[in-house]
Protein backbone atom coordinates (compact mmCIF):
# COMPACT_ATOMS: atom_id res chain seq x y z
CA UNK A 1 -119.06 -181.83 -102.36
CA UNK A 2 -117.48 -182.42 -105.56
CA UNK A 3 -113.69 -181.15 -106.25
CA UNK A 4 -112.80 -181.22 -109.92
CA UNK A 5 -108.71 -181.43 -110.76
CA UNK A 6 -106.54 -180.90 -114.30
CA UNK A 7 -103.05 -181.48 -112.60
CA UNK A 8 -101.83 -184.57 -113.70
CA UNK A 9 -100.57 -185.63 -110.41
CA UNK A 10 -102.79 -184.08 -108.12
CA UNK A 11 -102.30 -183.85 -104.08
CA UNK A 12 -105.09 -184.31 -101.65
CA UNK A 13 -104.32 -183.01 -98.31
CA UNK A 14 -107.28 -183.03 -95.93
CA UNK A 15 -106.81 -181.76 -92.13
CA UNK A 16 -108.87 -181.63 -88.84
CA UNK A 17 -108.46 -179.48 -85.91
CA UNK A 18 -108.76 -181.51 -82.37
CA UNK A 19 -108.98 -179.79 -78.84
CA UNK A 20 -109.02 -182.82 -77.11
CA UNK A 21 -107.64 -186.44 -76.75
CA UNK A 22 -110.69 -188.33 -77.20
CA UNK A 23 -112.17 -186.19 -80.08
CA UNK A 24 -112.08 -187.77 -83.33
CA UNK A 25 -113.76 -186.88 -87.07
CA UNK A 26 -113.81 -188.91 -90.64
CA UNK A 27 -114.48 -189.20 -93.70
CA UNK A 28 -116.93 -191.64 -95.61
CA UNK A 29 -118.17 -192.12 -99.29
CA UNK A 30 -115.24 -190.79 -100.80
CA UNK A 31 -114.80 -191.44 -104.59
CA UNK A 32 -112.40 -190.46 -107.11
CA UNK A 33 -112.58 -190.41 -110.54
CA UNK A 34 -110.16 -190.03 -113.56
CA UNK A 35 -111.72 -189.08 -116.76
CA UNK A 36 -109.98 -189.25 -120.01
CA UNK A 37 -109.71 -186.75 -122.88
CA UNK A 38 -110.05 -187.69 -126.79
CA UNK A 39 -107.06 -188.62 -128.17
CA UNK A 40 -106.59 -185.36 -130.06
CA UNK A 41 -107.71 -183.06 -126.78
CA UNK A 42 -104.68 -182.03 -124.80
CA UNK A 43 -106.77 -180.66 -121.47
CA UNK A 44 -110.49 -180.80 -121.26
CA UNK A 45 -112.78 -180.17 -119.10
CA UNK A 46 -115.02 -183.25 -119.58
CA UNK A 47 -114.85 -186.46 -122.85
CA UNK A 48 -116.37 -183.63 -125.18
CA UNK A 49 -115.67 -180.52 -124.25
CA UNK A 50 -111.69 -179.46 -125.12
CA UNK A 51 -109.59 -176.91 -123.68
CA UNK A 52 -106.34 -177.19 -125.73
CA UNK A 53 -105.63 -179.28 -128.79
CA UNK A 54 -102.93 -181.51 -130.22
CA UNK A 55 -100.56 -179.05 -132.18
CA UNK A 56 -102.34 -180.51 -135.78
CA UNK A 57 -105.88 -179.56 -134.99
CA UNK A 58 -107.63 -176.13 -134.15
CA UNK A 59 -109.57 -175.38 -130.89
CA UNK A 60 -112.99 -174.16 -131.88
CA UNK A 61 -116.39 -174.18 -129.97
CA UNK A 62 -114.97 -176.37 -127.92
CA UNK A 63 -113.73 -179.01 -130.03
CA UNK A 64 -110.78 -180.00 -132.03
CA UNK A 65 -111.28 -179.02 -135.73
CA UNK A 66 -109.07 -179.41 -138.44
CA UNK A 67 -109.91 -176.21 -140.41
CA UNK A 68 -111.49 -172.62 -139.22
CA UNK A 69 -115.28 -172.88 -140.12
CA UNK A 70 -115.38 -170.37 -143.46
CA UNK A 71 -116.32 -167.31 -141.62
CA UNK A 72 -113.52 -167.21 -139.24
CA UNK A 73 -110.08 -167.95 -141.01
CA UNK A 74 -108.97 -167.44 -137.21
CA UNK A 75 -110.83 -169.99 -135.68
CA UNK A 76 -112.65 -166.93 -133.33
CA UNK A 77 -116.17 -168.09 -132.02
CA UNK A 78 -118.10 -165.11 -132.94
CA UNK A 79 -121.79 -165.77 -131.79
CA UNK A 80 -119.81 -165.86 -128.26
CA UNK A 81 -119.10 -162.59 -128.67
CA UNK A 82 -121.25 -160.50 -130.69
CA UNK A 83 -124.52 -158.84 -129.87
CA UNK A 84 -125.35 -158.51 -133.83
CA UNK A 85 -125.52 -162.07 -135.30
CA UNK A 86 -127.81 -164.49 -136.69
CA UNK A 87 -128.07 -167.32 -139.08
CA UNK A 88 -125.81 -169.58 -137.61
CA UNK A 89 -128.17 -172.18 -136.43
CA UNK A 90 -131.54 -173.01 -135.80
CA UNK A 91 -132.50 -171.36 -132.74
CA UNK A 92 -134.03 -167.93 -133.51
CA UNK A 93 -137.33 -166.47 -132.91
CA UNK A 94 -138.99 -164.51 -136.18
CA UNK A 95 -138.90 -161.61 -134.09
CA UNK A 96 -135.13 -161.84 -133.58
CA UNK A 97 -135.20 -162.79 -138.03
CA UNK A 98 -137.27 -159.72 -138.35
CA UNK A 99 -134.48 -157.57 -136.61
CA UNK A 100 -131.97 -158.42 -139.92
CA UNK A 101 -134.39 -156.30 -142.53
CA UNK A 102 -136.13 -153.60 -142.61
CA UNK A 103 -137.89 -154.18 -146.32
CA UNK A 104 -137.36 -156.00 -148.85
CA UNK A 105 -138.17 -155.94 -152.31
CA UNK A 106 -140.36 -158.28 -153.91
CA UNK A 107 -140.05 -158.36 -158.09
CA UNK A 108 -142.35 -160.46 -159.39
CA UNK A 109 -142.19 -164.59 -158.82
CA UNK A 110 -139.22 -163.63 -156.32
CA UNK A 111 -140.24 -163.96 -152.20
CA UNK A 112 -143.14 -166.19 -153.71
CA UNK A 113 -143.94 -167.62 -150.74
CA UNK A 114 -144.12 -164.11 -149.14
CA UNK A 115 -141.81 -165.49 -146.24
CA UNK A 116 -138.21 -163.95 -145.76
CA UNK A 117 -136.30 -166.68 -144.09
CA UNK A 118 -136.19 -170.59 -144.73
CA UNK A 119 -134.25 -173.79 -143.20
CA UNK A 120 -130.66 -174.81 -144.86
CA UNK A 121 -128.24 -177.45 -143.76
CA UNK A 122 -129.41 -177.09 -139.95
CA UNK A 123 -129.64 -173.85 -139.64
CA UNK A 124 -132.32 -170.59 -140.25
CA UNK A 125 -131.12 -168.51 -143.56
CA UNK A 126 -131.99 -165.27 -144.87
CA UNK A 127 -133.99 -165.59 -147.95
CA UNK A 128 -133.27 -169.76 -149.36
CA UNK A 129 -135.30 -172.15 -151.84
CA UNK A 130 -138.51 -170.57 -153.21
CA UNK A 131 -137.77 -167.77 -150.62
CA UNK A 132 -135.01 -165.15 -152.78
CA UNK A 133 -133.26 -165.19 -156.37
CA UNK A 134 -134.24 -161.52 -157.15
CA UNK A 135 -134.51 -158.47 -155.08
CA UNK A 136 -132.97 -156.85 -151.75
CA UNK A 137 -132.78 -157.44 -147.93
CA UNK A 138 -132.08 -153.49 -146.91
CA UNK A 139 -131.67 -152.88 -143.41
CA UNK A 140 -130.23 -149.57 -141.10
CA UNK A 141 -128.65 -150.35 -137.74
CA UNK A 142 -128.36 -147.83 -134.91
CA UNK A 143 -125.10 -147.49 -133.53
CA UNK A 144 -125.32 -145.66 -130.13
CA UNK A 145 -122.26 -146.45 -128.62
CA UNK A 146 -118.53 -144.38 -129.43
CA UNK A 147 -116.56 -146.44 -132.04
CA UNK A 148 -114.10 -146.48 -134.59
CA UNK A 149 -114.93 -149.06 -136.87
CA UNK A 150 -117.54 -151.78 -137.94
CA UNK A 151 -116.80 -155.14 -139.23
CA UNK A 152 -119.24 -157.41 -141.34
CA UNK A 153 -118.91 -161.31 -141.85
CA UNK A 154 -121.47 -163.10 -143.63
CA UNK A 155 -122.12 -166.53 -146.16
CA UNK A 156 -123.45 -166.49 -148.90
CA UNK A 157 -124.95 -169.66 -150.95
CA UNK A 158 -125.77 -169.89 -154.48
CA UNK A 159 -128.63 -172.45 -154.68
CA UNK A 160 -128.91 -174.66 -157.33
CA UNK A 161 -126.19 -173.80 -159.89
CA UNK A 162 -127.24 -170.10 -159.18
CA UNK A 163 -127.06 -168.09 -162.43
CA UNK A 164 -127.04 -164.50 -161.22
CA UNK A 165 -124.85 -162.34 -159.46
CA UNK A 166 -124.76 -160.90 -155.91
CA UNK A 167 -124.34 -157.09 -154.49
CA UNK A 168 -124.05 -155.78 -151.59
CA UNK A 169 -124.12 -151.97 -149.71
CA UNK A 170 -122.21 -151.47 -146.65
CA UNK A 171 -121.60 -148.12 -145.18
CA UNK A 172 -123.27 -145.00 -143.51
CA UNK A 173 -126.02 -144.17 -146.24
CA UNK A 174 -128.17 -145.69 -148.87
CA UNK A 175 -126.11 -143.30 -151.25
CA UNK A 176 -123.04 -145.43 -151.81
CA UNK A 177 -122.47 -147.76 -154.44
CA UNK A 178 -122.96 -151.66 -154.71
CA UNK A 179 -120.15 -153.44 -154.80
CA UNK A 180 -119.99 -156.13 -156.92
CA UNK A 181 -120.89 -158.32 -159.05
CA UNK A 182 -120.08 -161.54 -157.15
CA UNK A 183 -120.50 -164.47 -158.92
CA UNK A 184 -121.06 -168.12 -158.33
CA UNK A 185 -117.75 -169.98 -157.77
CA UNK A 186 -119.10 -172.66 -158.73
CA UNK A 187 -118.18 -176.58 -157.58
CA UNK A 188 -120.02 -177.54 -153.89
CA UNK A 189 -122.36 -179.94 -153.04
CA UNK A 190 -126.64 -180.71 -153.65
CA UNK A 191 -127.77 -180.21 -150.52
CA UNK A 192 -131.35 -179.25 -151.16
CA UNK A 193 -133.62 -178.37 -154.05
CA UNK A 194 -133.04 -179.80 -157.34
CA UNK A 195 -130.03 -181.44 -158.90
CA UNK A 196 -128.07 -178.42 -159.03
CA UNK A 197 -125.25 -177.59 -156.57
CA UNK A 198 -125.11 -174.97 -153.74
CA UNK A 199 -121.80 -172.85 -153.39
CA UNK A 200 -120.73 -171.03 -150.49
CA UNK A 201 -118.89 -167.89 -150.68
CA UNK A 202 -117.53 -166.00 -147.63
CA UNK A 203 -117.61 -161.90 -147.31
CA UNK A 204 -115.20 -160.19 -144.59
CA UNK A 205 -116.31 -156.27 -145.23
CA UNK A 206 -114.44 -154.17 -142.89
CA UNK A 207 -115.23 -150.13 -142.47
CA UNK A 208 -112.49 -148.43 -140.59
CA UNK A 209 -112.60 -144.78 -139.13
CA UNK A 210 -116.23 -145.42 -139.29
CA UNK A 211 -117.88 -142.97 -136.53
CA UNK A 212 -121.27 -142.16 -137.44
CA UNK A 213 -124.04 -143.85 -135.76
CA UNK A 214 -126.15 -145.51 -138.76
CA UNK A 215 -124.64 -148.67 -140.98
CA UNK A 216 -126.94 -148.94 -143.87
CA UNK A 217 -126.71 -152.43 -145.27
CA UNK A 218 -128.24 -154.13 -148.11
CA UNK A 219 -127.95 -157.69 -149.87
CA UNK A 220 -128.87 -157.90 -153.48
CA UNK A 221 -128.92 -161.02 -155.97
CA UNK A 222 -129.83 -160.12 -159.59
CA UNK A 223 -130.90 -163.33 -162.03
CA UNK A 224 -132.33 -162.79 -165.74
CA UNK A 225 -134.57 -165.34 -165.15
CA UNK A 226 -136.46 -164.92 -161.81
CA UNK A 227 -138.20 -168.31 -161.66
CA UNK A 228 -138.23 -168.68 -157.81
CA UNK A 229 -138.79 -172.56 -158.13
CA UNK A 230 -135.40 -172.77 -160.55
CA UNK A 231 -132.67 -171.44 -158.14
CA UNK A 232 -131.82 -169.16 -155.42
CA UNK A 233 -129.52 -166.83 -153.07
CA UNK A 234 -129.46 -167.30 -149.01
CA UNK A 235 -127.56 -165.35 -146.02
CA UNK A 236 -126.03 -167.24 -143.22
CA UNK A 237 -123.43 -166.82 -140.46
CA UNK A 238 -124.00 -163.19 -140.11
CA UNK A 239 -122.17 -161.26 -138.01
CA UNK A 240 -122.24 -157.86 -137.36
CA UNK A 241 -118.92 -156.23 -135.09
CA UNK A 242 -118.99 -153.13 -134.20
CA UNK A 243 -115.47 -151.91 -132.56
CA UNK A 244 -116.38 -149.66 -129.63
CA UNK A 245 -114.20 -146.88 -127.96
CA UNK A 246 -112.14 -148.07 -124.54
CA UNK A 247 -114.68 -147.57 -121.69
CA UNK A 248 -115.70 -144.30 -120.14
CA UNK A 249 -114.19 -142.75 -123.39
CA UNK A 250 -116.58 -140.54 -125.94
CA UNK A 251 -114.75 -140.13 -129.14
CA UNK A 252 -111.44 -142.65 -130.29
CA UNK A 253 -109.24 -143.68 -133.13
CA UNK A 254 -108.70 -146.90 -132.50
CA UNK A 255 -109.34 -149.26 -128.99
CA UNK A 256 -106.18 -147.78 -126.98
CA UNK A 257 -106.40 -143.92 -128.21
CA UNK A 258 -109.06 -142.28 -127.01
CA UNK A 259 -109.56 -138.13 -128.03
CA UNK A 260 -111.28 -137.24 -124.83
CA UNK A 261 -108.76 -134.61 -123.02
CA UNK A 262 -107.49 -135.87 -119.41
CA UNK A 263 -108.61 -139.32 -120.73
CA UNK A 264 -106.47 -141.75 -118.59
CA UNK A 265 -108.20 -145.08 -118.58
CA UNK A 266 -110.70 -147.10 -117.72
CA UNK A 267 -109.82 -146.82 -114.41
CA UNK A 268 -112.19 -147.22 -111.16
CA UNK A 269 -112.12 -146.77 -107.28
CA UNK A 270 -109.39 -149.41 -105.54
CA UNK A 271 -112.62 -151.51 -104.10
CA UNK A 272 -113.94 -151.41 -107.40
CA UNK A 273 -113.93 -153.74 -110.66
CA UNK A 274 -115.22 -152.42 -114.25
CA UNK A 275 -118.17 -154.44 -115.38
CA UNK A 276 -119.32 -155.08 -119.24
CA UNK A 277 -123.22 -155.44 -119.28
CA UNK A 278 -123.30 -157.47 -122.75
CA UNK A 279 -127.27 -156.90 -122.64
CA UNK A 280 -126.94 -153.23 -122.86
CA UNK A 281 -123.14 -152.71 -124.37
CA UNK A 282 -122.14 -150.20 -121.20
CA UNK A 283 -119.21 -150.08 -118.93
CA UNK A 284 -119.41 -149.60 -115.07
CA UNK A 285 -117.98 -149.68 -111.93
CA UNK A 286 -119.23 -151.91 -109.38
CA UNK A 287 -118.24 -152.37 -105.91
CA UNK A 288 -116.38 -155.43 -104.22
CA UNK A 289 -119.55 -156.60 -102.34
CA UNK A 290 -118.09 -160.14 -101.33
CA UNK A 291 -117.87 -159.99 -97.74
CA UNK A 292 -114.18 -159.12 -95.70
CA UNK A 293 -113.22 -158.52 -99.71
CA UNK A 294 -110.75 -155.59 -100.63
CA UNK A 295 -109.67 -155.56 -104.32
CA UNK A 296 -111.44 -157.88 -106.84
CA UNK A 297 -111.53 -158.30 -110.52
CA UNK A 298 -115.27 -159.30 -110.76
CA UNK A 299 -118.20 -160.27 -108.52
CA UNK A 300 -117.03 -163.67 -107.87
CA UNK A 301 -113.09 -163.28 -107.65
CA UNK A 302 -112.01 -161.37 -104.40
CA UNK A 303 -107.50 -160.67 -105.17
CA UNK A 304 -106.89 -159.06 -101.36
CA UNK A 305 -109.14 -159.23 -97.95
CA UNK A 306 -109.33 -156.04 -96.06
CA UNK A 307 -107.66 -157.14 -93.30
CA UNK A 308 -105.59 -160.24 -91.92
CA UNK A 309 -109.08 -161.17 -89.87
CA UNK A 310 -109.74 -163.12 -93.28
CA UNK A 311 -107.62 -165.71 -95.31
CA UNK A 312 -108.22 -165.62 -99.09
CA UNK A 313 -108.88 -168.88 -100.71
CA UNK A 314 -109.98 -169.79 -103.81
CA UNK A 315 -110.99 -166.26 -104.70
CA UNK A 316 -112.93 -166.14 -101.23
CA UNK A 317 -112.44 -164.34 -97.90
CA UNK A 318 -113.11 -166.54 -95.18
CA UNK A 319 -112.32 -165.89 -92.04
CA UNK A 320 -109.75 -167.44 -89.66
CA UNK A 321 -110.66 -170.84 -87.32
CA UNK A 322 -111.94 -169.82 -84.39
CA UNK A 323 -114.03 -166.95 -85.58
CA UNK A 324 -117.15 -166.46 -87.70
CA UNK A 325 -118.36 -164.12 -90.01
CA UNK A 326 -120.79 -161.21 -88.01
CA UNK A 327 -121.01 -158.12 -91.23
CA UNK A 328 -118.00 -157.41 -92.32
CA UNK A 329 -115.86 -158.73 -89.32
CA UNK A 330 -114.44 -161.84 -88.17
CA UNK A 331 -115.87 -162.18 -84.46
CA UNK A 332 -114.35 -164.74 -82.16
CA UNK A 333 -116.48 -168.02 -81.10
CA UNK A 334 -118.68 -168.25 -78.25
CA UNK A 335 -116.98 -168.60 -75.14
CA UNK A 336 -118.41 -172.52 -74.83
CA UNK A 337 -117.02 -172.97 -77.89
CA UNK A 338 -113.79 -173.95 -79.52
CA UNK A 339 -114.20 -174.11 -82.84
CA UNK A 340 -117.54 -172.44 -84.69
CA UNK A 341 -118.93 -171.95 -88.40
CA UNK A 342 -121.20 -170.79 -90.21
CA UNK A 343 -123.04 -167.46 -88.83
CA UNK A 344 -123.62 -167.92 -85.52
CA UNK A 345 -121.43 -168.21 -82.47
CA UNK A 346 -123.57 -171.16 -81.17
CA UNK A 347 -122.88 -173.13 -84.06
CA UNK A 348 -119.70 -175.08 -82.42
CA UNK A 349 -118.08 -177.57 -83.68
CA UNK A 350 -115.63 -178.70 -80.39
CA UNK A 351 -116.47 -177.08 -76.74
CA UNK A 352 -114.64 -175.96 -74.26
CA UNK A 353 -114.01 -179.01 -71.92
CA UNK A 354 -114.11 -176.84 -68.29
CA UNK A 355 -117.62 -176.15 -68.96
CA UNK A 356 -118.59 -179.49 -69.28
CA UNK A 357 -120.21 -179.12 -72.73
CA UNK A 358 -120.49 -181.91 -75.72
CA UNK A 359 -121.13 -182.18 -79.22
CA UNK A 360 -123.23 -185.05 -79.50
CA UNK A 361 -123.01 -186.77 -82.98
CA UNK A 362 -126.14 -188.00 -82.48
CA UNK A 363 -128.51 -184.75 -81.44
CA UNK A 364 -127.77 -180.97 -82.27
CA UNK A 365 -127.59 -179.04 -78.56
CA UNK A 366 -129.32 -176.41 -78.21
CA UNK A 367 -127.76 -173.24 -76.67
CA UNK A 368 -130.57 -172.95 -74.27
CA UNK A 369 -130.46 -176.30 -72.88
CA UNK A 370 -127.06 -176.30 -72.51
CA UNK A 371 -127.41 -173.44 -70.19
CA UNK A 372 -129.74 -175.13 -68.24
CA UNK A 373 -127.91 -178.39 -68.37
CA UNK A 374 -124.96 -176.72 -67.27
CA UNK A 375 -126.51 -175.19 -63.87
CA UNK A 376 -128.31 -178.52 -63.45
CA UNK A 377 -124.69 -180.41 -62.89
CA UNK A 378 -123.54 -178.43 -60.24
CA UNK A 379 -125.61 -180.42 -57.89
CA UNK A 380 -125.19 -183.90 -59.24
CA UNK A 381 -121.31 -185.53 -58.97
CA UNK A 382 -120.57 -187.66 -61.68
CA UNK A 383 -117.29 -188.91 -62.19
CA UNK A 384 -116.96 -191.48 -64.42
CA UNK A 385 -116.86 -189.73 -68.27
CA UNK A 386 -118.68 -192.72 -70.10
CA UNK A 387 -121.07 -192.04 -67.90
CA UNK A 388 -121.51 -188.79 -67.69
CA UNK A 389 -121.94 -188.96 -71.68
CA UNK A 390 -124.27 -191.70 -70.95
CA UNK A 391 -126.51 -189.42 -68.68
CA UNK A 392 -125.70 -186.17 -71.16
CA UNK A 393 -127.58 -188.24 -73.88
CA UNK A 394 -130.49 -189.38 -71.63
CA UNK A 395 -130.71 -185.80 -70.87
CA UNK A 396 -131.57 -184.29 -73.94
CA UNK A 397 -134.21 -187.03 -74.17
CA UNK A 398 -135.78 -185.33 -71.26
CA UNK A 399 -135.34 -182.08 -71.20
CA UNK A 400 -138.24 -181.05 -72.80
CA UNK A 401 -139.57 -180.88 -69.91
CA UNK A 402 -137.24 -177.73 -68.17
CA UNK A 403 -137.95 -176.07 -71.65
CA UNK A 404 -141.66 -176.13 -71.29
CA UNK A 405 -140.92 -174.18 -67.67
CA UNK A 406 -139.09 -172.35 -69.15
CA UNK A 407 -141.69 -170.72 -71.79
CA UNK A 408 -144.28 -170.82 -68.75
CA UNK A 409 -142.07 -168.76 -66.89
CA UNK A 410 -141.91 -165.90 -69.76
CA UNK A 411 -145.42 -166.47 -70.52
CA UNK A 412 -147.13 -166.58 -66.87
CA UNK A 413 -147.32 -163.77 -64.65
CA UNK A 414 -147.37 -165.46 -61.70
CA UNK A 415 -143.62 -166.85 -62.43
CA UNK A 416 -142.48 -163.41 -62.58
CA UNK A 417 -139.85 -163.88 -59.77
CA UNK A 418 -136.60 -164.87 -61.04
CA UNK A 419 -135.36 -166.42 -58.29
CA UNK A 420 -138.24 -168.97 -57.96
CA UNK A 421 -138.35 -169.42 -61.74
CA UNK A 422 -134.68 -170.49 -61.80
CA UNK A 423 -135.40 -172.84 -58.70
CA UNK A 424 -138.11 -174.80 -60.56
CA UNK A 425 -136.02 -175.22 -63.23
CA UNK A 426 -133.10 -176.65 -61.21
CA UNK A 427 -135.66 -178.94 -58.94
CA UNK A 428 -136.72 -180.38 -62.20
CA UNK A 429 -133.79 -180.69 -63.82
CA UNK A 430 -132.14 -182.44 -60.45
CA UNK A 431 -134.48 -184.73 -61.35
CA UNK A 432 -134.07 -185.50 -64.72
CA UNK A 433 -130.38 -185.80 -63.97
CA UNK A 434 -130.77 -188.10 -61.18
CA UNK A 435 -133.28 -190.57 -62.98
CA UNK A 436 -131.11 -190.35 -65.90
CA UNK A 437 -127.88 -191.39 -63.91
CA UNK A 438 -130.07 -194.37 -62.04
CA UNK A 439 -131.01 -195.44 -66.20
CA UNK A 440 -127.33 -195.37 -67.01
CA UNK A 441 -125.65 -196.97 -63.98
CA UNK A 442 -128.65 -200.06 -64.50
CA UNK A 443 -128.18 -200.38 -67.93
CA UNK A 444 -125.72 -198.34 -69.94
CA UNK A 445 -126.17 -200.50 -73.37
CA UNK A 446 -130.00 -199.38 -73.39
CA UNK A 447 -128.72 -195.76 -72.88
CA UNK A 448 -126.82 -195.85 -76.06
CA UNK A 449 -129.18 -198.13 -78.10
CA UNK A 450 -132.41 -196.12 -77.62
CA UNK A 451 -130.35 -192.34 -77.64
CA UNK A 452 -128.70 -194.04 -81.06
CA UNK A 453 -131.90 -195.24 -82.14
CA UNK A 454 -133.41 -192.09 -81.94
CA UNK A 455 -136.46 -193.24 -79.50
């Protein structure tokens, strides 16, 4: 069991519940560990991964950054969070590339290579060397869900001292005008291709009271000269956001005004929490299924138990010492039993001492032969406790034998009576009891070195 802390000065309190004088319980292989942040992490959650930063560096992805990354001034991680988004790094399938475009064009000595996508600074672009200089990426999205506005975010690089300009569409139809021309910026770094430099400009297109359900978007680079092999235009860091309507709502303005009449929220049933599916983009309401749970806020985090059966800890309604968890109800112990866990009321952890019951540390008891040891002792006196553990150990050693009455009697029709059943059980068990108190009064060290031993 592993317990992982961020207080700085942390309290461990760990209790035990005893019945009796000469129980006892411990701990062993305990370890602690203090692990240290960077210098410039505040709180983190391991050596690399950062939770807060010093107040002169930014948190992003999980580290401490000086500047935003170009396509997010605010330092927002948007693959996180974005169903529509590629180009970012290297891990995309060419069916998942193939998704971006729906046709290109293909002037001549542009796409020479006939392929649409290429490998830039660690990472899978749209178009790149000897891939696009000239020519269009055109592609229509479906947009099924309500919304009120779309937002685009994209990169693009001008390879090799890039000499033409860049255009782009963004809006419902092909009919709108290309905005532009963008040209290079110039300055940046060779990175790849010949000794010319790549330049990185950043577009933030944003399309409020946008409500229909297709966003047509193309990407255009225009160059005099279309020599694929001199220079050329890639896509990265795309990101398409699409700004939905609050759940349950059809038709909106903006995220907190929906149009739908009676609209009152995204509200749902008291033993109910509202669920995003990212895979499919829909809202729902799903029950509190965590058992003894009331009111939760997801699947794992239980706020109120439906009764005070349970204690809530840690998110979790468990139920109270003493009882164990039988459906939906806290259900006290077996009456042998003091303490329990788990699912069953034979699972005990301390007995009750008047019916001369023990946990042994050494072997797991077995409800059934505790029965029978129990009806066994009634005709055997034995005082002394140490030795009555002594003989309770050699017992269980040799009770194999009652048990294999025992399935003869359920098994044999001729052991049908009850009565004489029960007797040859308790003749043989007297038995094993008495031999096992003569091994323990002879020699009590070999009862607990072959019972620890295990033979």
């Amino acid at each position: 069991m592993t317990f992982q802390l961020f207080n700085s000065n942390p309290t461990i309190l760990i209790k035990g519940y005893l019945q009796q004088e000469y129980e006892s319980w411990g701990l062993r292989n305990i370890t602690v560990d203090k692990g240290f942040c960077q210098k410039i992490f505040l709180i983190c959650s391991d050596f690399s991964s950062c939770t807060q930063c010093d107040t002169t560096y930014k948190l992003y992805q999980n580290k401490c950054v000086q500047n935003c990354p170009i396509h997010s001034s605010n330092c927002i991680d948007y693959k996180e969070i974005i169903p529509s988004k590629g180009f970012y790094d290297l891990n995309m399938t060419l069916d998942e590339i193939q998704q971006f475009y729906d046709q290109t064009t293909d002037p001549s000595f542009s796409l020479s290579t006939k392929q649409k996508f290429s490998f830039f600074n660690n990472k899978i672009v749209l178009g790149g060397l000897l891939v696009w200089n000239d020519g269009s990426y055109i592609k229509t999205w479906i947009i099924q869900k309500p919304h009120y506005a779309a937002t685009i975010y994209f990169n693009l690089t001008y390879g090799d001292t890039y000499t033409g300009s860049f255009y782009y569409k963004i809006g419902s139809t092909s009919s709108i005008g290309f905005q532009g021309p963008f040209n290079n910026p110039g300055g940046g770094l060779n990175l790849i291709g010949r000794t010319g430099l790549e330049s990185i400009r950043f577009f933030n297109v944003s399309l409020t009271n946008f409500y229909t359900n297709n966003l047509y978007i193309e990407f255009k680079c225009d160059v005099s000269i279309t020599n694929i092999t001199k220079e050329f235009c890639a896509i990265s860091e795309y990101f398409i956001v699409i700004h939905y309507c609050p759940p349950f709502c059809s038709s909106c303005t903006s995220l907190n005004t929906c149009s739908d009449v009676g609209y009152t929220g995204p509200n749902c049933g008291s033993n109910q929490y509202l669920d995003f599916d990212s895979s499919t983009e829909n809202y729902s309401c799903k029950n509190c299924n965590q058992p003894g749970c009331n009111t939760c806020t997801s699947i794992e985090e239980c706020t109120q138990c439906v009764n005070n059966q349970f204690i809530l800890i840690n998110g979790i309604c468990l139920c109270n010492p003493l009882t164990f968890l039988q459906g939906n109800n806290c259900v006290q112990c077996n009456k042998c039993c003091e303490n329990c866990y788990g699912d069953s009321q034979y699972n005990c952890l301390t007995c009750v001492k008047d019916h001369h019951r023990e946990i042994n540390v050494y072997v797991q008891l077995d409800i059934m032969m505790m029965e029978i040891i129990y009806h066994v002792f009634l005709f055997v006196e034995i005082k002394q406790q140490q030795v009555k553990k002594n003989v309770m150990m050699v017992i269980l050693k040799m009770m194999m034998a009652v048990l294999i009455v025992k399935q003869n009697v359920k098994s044999n029709i001729h052991y049908v009576n009850k009565i004489f059943a029960k007797n040859v059980m308790l003749k043989i068990g007297n038995q094993v009891i008495k031999n096992a108190y003569q091994y323990a009064e002879i020699n009590q060290s070999w009862v607990q070195r072959n019972v620890m031993m295990g033979t």
